[in-house]
Each structure stands twice: as C-alpha cells, then as structure tokens.
C-alpha atoms as a PDB file:
ATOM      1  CA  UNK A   1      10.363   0.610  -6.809  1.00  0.00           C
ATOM      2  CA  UNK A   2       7.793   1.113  -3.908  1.00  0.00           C
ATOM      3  CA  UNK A   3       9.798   1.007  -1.424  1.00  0.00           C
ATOM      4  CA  UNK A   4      12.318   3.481  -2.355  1.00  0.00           C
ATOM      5  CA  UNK A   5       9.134   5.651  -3.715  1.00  0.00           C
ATOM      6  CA  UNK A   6       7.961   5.572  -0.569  1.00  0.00           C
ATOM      7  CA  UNK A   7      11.319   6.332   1.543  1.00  0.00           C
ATOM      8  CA  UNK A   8      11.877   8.958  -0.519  1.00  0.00           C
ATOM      9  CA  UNK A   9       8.684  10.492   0.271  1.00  0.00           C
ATOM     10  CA  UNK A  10       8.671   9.948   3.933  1.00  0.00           C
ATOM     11  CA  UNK A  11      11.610  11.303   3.763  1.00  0.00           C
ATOM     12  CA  UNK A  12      10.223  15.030   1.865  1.00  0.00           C
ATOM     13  CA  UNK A  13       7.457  14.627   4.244  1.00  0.00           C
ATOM     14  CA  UNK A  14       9.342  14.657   7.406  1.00  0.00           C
ATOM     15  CA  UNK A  15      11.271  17.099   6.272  1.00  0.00           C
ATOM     16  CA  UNK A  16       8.774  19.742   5.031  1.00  0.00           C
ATOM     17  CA  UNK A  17       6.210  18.786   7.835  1.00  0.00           C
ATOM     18  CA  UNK A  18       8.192  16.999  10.881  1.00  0.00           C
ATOM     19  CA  UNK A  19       4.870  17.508  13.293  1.00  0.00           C
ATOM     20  CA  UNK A  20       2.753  15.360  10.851  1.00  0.00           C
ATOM     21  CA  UNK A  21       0.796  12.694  12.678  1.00  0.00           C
ATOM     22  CA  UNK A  22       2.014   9.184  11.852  1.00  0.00           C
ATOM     23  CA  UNK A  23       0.390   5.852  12.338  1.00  0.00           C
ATOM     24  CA  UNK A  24      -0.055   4.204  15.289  1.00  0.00           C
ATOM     25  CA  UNK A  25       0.552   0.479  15.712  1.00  0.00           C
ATOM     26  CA  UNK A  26      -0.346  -1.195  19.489  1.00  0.00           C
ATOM     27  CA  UNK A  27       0.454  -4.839  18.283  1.00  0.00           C
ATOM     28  CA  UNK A  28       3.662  -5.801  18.951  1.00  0.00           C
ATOM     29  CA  UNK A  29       5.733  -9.151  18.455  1.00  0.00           C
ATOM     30  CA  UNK A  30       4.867 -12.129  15.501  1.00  0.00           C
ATOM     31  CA  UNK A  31       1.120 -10.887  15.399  1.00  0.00           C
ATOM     32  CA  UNK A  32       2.586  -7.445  14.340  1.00  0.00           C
ATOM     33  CA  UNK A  33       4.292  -9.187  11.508  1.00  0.00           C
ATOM     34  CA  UNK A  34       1.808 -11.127  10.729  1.00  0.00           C
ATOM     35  CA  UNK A  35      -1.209  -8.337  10.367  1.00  0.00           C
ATOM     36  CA  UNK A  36       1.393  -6.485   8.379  1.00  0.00           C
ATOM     37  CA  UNK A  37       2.693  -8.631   6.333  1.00  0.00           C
ATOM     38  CA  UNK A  38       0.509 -11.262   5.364  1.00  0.00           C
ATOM     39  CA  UNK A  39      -3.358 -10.114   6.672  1.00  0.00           C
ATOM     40  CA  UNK A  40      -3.366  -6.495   5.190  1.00  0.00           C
ATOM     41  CA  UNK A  41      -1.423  -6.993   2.422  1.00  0.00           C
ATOM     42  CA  UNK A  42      -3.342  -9.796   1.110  1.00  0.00           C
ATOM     43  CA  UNK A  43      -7.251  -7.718   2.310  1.00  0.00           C
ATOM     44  CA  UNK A  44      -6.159  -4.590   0.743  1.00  0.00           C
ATOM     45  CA  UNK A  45      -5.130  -5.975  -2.589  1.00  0.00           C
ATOM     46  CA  UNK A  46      -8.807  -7.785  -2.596  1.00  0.00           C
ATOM     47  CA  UNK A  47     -10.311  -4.791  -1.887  1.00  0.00           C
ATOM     48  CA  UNK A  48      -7.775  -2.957  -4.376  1.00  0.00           C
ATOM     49  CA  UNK A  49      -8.686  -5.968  -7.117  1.00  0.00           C
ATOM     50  CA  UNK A  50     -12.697  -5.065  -6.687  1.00  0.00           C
ATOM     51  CA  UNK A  51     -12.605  -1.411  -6.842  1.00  0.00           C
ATOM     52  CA  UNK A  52      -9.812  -1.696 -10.010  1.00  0.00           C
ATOM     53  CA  UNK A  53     -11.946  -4.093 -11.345  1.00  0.00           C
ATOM     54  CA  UNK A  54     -14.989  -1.875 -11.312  1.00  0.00           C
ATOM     55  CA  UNK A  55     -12.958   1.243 -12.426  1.00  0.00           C
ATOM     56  CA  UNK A  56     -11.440  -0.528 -15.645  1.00  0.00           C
ATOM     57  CA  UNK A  57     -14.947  -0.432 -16.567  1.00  0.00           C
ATOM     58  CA  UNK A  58     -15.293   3.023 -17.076  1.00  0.00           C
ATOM     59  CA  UNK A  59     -11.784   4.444 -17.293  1.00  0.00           C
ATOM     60  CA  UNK A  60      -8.709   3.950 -19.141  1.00  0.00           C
ATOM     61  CA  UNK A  61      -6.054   1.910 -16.982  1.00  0.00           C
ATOM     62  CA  UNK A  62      -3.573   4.855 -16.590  1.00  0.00           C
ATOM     63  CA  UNK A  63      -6.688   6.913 -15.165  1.00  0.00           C
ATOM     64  CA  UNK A  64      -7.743   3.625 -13.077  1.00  0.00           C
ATOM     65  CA  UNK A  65      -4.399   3.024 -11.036  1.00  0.00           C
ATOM     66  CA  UNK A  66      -4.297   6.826 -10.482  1.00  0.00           C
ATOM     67  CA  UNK A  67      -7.773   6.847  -8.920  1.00  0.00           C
ATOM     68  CA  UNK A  68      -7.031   3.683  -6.741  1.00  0.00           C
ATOM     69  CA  UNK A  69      -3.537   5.503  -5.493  1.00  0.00           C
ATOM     70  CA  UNK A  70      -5.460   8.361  -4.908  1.00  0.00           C
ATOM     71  CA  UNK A  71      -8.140   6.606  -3.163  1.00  0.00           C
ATOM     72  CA  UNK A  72      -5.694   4.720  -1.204  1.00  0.00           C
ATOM     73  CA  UNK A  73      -3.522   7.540  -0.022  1.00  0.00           C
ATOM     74  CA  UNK A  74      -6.821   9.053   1.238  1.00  0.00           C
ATOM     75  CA  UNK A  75      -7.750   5.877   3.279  1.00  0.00           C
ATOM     76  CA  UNK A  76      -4.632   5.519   5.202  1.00  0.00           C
ATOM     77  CA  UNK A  77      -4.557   9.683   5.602  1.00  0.00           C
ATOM     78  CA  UNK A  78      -7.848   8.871   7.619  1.00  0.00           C
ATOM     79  CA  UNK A  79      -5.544   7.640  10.403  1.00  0.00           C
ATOM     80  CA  UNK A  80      -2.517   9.903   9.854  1.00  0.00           C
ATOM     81  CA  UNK A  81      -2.192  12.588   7.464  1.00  0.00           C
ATOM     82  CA  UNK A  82       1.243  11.805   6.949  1.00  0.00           C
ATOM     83  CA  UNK A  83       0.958   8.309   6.170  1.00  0.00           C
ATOM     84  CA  UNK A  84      -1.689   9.057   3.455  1.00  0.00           C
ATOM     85  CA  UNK A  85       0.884  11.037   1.662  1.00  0.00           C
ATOM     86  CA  UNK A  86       3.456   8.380   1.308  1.00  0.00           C
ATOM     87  CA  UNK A  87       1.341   5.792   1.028  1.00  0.00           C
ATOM     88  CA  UNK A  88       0.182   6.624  -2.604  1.00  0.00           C
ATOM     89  CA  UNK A  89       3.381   5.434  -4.377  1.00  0.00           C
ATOM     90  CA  UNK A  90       3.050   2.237  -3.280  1.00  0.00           C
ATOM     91  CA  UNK A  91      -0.394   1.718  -3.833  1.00  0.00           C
ATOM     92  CA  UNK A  92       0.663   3.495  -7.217  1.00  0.00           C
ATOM     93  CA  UNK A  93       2.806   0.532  -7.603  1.00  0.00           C
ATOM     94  CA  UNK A  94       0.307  -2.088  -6.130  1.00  0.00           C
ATOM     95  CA  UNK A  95      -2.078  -0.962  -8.732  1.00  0.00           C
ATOM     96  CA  UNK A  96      -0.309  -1.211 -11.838  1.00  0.00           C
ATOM     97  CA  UNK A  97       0.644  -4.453 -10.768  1.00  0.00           C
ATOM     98  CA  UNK A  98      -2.518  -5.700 -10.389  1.00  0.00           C
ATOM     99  CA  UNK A  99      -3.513  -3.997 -13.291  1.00  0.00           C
ATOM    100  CA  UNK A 100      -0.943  -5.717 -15.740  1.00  0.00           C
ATOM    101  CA  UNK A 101      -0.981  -9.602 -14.401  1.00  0.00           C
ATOM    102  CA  UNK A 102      -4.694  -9.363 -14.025  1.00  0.00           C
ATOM    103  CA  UNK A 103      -4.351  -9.982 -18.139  1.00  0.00           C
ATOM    104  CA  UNK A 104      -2.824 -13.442 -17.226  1.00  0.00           C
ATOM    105  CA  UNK A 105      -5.919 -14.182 -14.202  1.00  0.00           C
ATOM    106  CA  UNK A 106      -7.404 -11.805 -11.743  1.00  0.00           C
ATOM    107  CA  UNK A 107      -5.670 -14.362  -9.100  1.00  0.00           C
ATOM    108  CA  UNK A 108      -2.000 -13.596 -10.852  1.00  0.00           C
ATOM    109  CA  UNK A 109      -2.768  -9.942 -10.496  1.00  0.00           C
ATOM    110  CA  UNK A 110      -3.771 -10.558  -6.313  1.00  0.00           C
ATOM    111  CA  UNK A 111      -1.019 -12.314  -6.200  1.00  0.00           C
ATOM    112  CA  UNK A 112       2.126 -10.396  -7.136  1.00  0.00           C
ATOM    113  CA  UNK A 113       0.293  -7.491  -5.918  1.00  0.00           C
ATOM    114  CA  UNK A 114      -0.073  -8.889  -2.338  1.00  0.00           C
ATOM    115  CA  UNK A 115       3.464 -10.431  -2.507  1.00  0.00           C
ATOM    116  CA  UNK A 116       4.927  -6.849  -3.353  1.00  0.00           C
ATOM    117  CA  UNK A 117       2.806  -5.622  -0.472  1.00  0.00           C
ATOM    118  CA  UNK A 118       3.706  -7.984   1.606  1.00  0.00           C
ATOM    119  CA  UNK A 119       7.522  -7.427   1.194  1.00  0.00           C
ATOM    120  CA  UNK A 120       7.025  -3.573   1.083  1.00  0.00           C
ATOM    121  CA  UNK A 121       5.964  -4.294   4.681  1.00  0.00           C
ATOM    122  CA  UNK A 122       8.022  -6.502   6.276  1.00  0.00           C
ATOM    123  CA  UNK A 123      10.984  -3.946   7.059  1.00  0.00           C
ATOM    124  CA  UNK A 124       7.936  -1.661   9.313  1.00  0.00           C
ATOM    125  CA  UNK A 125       6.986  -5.085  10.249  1.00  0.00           C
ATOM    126  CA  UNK A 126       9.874  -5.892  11.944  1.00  0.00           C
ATOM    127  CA  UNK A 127      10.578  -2.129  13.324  1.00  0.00           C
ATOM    128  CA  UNK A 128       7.176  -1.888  14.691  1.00  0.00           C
ATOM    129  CA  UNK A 129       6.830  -6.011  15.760  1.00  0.00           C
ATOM    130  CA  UNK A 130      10.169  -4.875  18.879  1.00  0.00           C
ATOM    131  CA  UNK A 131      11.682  -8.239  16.883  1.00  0.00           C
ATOM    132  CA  UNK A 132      14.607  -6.094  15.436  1.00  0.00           C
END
C-alpha cells in the first residue's frame, strides 16, 4: 500500500511540477543501502513512535496519524519540496501501523513499522546505492 501510494504520487507530482527539487543522495554502494534501509527506517519510526506516542495523548488516533504524516511530509519537504509531497502516504502508512500493533507492545508497533519502511526503501536503495 505505501509503495504504490507513493508511486502514484511521484508520479502526479512529476507530472504537474517536473522542475520540483528532489532529494539528493551522495552515498553510494552497500552504505547507501544500508542508511536507507536499515538506519533511517529504523530512527524515523523511533522518532515517529515518540511523537505518536505523545499525540495519542491528546488526539483521537485518526487525527494522530494525520498529524505525524503531515509532520513528516513537512520534514523531508525541508530538503526537497517534492519529496515532502510524496512522502506523506507512506508515513500515512507508517503511522497507522505503528498506531495499531502498538496495542500488542510499543516494540511490535517499531517493528512492523520499521520493517515496512525498510522494504518501502530498498527499491531507491538499490537505484540510488549504483548496485542495480
């Protein structure tokens, strides 16, 4: 579900905007994958588990996932406006998964969060890494 989400939306961006800055990514080779794949995935869904965390405490969880993928999209626009728009629907995604298998344990809810994370990134991973 994220990653066609976010296809399709890279997609309607590139389309409707095809000058939009993208990111940037000087790594190349296994240390590419690896940041990618297994470093950010699993540091943003810690951070993402914290803020949630601290927003179920004062919303209800359909307005806490929105305000995460909202606050999310506007992180990663910080370093490309274009990326920031697509990048929502994941973290859309990311979010609700934390947000349901955190009722199981806060660590079920990093987990499947990072893993979907982490395999919504390995295709870029790859692409940006030269492995491919």
């Amino acid at each position: 579900m994220s990653l066609a989400g976010s296809l399709a939306l890279a997609a309607a961006t590139q389309s409707a905007a095809p000058g939009l800055a993208t990111p940037e990514f000087p790594i190349r080779g296994w240390m590419a994958v690896f940041l990618l794949v297994v470093f950010a995935p699993l540091i943003e869904t810690l951070i993402m588990a914290g803020f949630l965390s601290l927003l179920l405490r004062f919303l209800p969880p359909a307005a806490a996932i929105l305000a995460s993928a909202a606050g999310w999209g506007v992180a990663h626009s910080l370093q490309a406006l274009g990326w920031g728009l697509v990048i929502w629907w994941p973290f859309l995604i990311f979010s609700t998964l934390y947000v349901v298998w955190r009722q199981r344990s806060a660590w079920a809810g990093i987990g499947v969060a990072a893993s979907a994370h982490a395999l919504q990134n390995l295709g870029p991973a790859l692409v940006v890494s030269g492995l491919t």
